[in-house]
Protein backbone atom coordinates (compact mmCIF):
# COMPACT_ATOMS: atom_id res chain seq x y z
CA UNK A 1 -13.58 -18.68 98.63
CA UNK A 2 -16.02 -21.25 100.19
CA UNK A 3 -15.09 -25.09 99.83
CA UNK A 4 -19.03 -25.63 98.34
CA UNK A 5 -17.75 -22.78 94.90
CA UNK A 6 -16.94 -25.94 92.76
CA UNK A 7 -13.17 -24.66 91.11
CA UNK A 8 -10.16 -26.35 90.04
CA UNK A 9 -7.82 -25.84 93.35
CA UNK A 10 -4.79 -23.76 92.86
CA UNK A 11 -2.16 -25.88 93.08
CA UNK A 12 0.74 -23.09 93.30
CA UNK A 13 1.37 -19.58 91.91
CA UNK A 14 4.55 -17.02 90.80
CA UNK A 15 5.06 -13.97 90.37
CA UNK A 16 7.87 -11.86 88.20
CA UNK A 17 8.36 -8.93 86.33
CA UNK A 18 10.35 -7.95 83.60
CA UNK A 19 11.03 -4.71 80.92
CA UNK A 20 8.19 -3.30 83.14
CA UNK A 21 5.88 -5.50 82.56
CA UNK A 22 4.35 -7.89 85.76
CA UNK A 23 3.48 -11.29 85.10
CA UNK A 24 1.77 -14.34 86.83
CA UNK A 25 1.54 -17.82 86.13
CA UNK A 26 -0.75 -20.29 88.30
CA UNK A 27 -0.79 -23.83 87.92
CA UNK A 28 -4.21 -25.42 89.00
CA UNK A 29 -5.41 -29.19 89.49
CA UNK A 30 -6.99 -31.16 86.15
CA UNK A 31 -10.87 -30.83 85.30
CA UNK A 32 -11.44 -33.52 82.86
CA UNK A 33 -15.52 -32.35 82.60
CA UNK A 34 -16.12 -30.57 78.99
CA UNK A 35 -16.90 -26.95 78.67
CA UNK A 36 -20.64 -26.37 77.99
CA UNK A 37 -19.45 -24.30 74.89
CA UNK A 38 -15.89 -23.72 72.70
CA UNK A 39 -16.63 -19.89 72.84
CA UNK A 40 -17.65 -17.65 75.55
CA UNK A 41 -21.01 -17.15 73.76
CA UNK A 42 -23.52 -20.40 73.76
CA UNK A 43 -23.80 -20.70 70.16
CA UNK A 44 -26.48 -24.17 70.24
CA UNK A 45 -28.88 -24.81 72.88
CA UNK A 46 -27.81 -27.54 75.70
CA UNK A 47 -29.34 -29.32 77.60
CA UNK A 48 -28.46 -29.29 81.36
CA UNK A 49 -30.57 -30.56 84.49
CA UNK A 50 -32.40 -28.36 87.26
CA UNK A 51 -29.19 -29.78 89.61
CA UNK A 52 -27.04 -27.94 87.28
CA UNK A 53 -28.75 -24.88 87.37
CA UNK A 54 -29.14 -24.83 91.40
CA UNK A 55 -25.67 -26.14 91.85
CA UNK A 56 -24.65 -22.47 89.64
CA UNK A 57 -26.96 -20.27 91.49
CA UNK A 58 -25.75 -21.69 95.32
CA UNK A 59 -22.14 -21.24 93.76
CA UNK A 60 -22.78 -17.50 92.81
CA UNK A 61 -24.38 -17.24 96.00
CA UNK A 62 -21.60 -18.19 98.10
CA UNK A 63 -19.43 -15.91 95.80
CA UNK A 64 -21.53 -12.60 96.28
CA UNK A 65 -21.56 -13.30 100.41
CA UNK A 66 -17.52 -13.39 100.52
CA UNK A 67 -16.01 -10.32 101.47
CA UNK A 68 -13.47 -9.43 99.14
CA UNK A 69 -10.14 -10.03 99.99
CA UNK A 70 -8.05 -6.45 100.64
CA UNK A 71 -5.56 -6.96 97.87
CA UNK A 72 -7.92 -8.18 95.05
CA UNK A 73 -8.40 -5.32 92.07
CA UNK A 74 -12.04 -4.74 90.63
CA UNK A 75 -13.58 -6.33 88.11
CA UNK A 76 -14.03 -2.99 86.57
CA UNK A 77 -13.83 0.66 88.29
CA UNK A 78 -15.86 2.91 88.98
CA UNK A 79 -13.73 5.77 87.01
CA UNK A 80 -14.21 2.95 83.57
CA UNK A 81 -18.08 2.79 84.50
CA UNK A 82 -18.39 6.85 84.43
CA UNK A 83 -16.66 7.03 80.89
CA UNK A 84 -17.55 3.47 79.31
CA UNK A 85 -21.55 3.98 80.11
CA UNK A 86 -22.13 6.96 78.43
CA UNK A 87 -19.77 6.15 75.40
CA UNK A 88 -21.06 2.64 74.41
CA UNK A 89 -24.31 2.84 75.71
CA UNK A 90 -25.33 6.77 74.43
CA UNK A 91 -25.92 9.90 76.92
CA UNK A 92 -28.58 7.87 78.89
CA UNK A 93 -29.98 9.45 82.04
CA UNK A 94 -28.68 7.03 84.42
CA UNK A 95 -26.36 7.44 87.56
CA UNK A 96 -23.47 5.47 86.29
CA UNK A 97 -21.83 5.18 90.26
CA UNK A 98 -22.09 2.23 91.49
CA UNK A 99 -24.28 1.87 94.53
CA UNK A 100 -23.24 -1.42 95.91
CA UNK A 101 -20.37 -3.68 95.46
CA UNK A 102 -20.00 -7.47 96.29
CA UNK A 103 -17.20 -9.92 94.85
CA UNK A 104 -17.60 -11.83 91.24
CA UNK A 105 -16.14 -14.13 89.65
CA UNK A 106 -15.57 -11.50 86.62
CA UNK A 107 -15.63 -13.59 83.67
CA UNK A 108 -18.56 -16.42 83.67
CA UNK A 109 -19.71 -17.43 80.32
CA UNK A 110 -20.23 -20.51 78.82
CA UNK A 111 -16.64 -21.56 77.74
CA UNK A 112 -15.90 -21.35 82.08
CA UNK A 113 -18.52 -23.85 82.96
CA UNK A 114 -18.33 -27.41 82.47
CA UNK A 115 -21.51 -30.39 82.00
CA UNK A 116 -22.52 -32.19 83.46
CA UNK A 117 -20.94 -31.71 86.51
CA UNK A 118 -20.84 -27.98 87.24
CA UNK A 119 -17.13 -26.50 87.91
CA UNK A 120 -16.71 -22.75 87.32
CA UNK A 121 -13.05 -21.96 85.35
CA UNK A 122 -10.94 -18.95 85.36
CA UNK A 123 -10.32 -17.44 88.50
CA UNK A 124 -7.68 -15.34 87.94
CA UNK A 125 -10.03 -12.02 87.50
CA UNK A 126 -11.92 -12.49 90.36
CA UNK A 127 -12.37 -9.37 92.43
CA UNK A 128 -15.10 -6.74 93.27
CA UNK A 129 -17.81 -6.06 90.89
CA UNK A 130 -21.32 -4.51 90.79
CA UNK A 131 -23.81 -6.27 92.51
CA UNK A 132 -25.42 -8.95 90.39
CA UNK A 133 -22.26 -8.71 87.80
CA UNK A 134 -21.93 -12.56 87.41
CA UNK A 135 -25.68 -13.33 86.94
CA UNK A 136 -25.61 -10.21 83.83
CA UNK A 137 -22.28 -11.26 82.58
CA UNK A 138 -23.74 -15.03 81.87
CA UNK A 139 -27.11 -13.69 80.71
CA UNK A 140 -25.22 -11.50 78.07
CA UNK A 141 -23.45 -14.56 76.27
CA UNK A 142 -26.51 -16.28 76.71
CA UNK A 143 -29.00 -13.98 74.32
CA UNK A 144 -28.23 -15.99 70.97
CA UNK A 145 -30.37 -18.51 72.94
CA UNK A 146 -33.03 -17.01 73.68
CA UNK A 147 -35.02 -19.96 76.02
CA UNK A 148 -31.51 -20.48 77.43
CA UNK A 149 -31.45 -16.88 78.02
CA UNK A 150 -34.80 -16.88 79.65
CA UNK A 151 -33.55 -19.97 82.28
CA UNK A 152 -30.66 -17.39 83.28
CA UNK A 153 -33.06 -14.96 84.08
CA UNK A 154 -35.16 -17.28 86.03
CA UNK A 155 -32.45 -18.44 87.68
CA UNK A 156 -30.96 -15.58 88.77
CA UNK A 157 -34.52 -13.11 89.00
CA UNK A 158 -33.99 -11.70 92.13
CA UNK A 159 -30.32 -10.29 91.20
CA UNK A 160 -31.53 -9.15 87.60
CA UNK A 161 -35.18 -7.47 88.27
CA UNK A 162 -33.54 -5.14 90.53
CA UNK A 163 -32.23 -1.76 90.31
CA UNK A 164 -29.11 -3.21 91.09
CA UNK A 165 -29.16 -5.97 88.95
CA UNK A 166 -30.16 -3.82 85.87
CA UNK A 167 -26.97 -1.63 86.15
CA UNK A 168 -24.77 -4.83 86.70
CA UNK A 169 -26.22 -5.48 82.93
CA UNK A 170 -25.46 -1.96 81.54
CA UNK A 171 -22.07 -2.60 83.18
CA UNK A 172 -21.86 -5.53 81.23
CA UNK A 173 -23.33 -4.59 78.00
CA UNK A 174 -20.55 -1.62 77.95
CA UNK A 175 -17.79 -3.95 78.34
CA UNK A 176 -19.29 -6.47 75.81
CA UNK A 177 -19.56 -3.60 73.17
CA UNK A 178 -16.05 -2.22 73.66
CA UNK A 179 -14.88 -5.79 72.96
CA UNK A 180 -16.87 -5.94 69.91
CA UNK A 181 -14.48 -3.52 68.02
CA UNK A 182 -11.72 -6.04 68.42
CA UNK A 183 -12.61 -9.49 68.10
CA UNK A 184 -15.31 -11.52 65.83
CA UNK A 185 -16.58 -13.36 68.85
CA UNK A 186 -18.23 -9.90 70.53
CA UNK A 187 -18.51 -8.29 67.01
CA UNK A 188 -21.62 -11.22 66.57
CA UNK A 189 -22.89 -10.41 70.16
CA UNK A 190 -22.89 -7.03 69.71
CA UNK A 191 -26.46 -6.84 68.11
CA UNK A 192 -28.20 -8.87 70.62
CA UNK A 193 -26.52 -7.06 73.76
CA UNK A 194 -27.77 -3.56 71.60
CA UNK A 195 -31.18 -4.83 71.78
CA UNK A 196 -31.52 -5.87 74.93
CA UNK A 197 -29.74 -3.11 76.57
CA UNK A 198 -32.57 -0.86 74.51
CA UNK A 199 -35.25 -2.57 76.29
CA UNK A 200 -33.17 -2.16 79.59
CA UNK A 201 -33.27 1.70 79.10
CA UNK A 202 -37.06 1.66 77.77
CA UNK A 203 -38.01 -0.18 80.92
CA UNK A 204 -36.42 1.98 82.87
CA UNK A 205 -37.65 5.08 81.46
CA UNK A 206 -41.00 3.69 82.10
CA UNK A 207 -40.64 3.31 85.53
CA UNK A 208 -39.17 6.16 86.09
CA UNK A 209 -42.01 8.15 84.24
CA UNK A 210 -44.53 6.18 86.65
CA UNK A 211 -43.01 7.07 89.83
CA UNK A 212 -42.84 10.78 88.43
CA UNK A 213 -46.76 10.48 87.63
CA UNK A 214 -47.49 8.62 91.05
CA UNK A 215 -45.99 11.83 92.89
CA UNK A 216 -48.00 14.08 91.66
């Protein structure tokens, strides 16, 4: 990972494994910055300067141009993507393969990032992901907010208004509502991801109904 991602530095790692199971425990150096929220959600609007916000976006930048490392595991699969889609999200007509891949940090919300420095916590997931996955990970725990929700998607417009970008947030918005049948936290979200990945679908319906007209 580039020295400019700002991340606690791993200080040491082990491995072991026992009655089948594999475990790992890493021990990292201290951030003494707060979290910008207690839950992975942003529950109350903050207030954070434009530094903050460029700081993120050159930090996922410098994530999505590393080439994944051989022995890291994805995110998600492709194989969870083909059943999860279609099961959380209805029998949409949408290609549900993946068409590009770049690494992510897997798990940025609001509980990972602290103010008013920026550092980025919880590396342990990183790994391969669908393009733009980080950018529609954060927006997702960001719609209770909605101006704070808006500033994600300014921030990060040129992942999110893509084709790309928009199946990174159906990717998301399927994980987000499989975690809603087991825990409060995603249970609350679950509304607001609905309704925005509604709109997703609309939109895209749309545009796919224009290029079918402007063939004719």
């Amino acid at each position: 990972m580039p020295a400019d991602v700002p991340r606690p530095r791993l200080l040491g790692s082990t491995d072991w494994v026992r009655d089948e199971y594999a475990y790992r425990a890493e021990l990292s150096s201290y951030i003494s910055a707060p979290v910008c929220s207690s839950s992975p959600d942003l529950t109350r609007a903050i207030t954070l300067p434009d530094t903050w916000w460029s700081h993120l976006r050159r930090a996922c930048d410098a994530v999505t141009k590393t080439p994944a490392p051989n022995n890291r595991q994805p995110v998600i699969t492709q194989d969870y993507l083909h059943r999860a889609i279609p099961r959380y999200l209805g029998e949409v007509d949408i290609d549900t393969t993946v068409q590009r891949w770049s690494l992510a940090h897997g798990d940025l919300h609001w509980a990972n990032l602290t103010s008013p420095e920026l550092t980025i916590l919880d590396w342990e997931g990183f790994g391969p992901a669908p393009h733009g996955f980080d950018a529609a990970h954060l927006h997702a725990y960001t719609l209770p907010i909605p101006k704070q929700a808006a500033r994600v998607r300014k921030t990060f417009a040129d992942f999110l208004t893509t084709t790309e970008g928009r199946f990174a947030e159906l990717a998301v918005a399927a994980i987000l509502l499989q975690a809603a049948e087991r825990d409060p936290i995603h249970a609350r979200l679950a509304p607001l991801v609905r309704n925005h990945t509604n709109d997703l679908l609309a939109a895209s319906l749309r545009q796919q109904h224009g290029s079918s007209l402007g063939g004719r």
